[in-house]
Protein backbone atom coordinates (compact mmCIF):
# COMPACT_ATOMS: atom_id res chain seq x y z
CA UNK A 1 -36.42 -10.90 14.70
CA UNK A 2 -36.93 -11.16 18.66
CA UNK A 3 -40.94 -12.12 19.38
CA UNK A 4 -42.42 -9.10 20.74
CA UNK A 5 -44.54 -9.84 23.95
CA UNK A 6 -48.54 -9.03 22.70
CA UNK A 7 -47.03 -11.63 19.83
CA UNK A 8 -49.10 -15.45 19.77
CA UNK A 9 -48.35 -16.35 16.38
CA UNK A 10 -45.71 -16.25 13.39
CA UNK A 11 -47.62 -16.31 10.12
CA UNK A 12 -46.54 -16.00 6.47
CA UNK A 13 -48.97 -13.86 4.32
CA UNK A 14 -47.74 -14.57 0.75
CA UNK A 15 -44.61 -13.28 0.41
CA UNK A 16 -44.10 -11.58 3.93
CA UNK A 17 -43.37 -12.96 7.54
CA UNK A 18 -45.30 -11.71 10.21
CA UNK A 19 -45.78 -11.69 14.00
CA UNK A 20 -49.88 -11.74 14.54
CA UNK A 21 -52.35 -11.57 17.51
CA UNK A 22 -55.70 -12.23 16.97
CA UNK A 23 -55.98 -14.46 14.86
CA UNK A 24 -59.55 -15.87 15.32
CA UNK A 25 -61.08 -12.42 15.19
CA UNK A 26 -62.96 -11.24 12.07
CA UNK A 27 -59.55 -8.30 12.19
CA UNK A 28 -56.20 -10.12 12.70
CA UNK A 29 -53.76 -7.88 13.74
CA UNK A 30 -50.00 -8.55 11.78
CA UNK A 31 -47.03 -6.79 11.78
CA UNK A 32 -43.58 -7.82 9.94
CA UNK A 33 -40.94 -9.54 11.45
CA UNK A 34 -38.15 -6.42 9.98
CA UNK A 35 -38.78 -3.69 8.07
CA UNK A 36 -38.64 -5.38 4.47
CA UNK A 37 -41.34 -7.44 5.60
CA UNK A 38 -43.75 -4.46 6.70
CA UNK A 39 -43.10 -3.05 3.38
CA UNK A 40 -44.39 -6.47 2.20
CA UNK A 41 -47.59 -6.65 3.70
CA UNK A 42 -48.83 -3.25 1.84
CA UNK A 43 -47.88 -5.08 -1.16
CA UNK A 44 -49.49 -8.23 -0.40
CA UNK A 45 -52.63 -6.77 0.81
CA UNK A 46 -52.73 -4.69 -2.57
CA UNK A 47 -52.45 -7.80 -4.65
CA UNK A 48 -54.83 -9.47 -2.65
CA UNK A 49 -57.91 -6.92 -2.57
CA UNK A 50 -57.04 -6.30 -5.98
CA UNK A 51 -56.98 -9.84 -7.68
CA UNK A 52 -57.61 -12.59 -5.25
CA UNK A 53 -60.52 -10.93 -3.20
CA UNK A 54 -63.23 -10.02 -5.87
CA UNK A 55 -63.20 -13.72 -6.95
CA UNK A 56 -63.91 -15.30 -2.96
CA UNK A 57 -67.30 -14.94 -1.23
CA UNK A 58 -65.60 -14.78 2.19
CA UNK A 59 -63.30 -12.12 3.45
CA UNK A 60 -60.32 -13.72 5.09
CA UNK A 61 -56.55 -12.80 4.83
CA UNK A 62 -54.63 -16.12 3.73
CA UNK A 63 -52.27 -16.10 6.65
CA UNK A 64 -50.15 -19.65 6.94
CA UNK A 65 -49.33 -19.97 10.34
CA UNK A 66 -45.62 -21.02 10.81
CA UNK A 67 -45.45 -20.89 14.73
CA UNK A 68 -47.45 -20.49 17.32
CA UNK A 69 -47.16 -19.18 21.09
CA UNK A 70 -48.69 -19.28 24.68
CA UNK A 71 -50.63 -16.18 25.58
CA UNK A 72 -48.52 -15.21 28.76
């Protein structure tokens, strides 16, 4: 679970951890801390267009943000 460099933010989006970069962009772009977690995020993103989505007038991802980072 080492930060990778483009990395400015540890987030949690439902279930899975993830390392993000822009995150105030319309398109955040997350990626799971391990493999079990990238697994996680198709999973969470199904639930979340499927059931959670149709019911919200604005399209956001709920990401929690854990940590976050200087851009270097």
């Amino acid at each position: 679970m080492k930060k990778p460099y483009w990395a400015t933010a540890k987030v949690k989006f439902y279930l899975a951890t993830c390392w993000a970069r822009d995150l105030h962009t319309d398109e955040p772009w997350i990626e799971g801390v391990d493999w079990i977690n990238d697994k996680l995020i198709f999973l969470c993103a199904w639930y979340h267009r499927c059931f959670i989505q149709p019911f919200l007038e604005v399209e956001a991802l709920p990401l929690k943000i854990l940590e976050m980072y200087k851009e270097e």
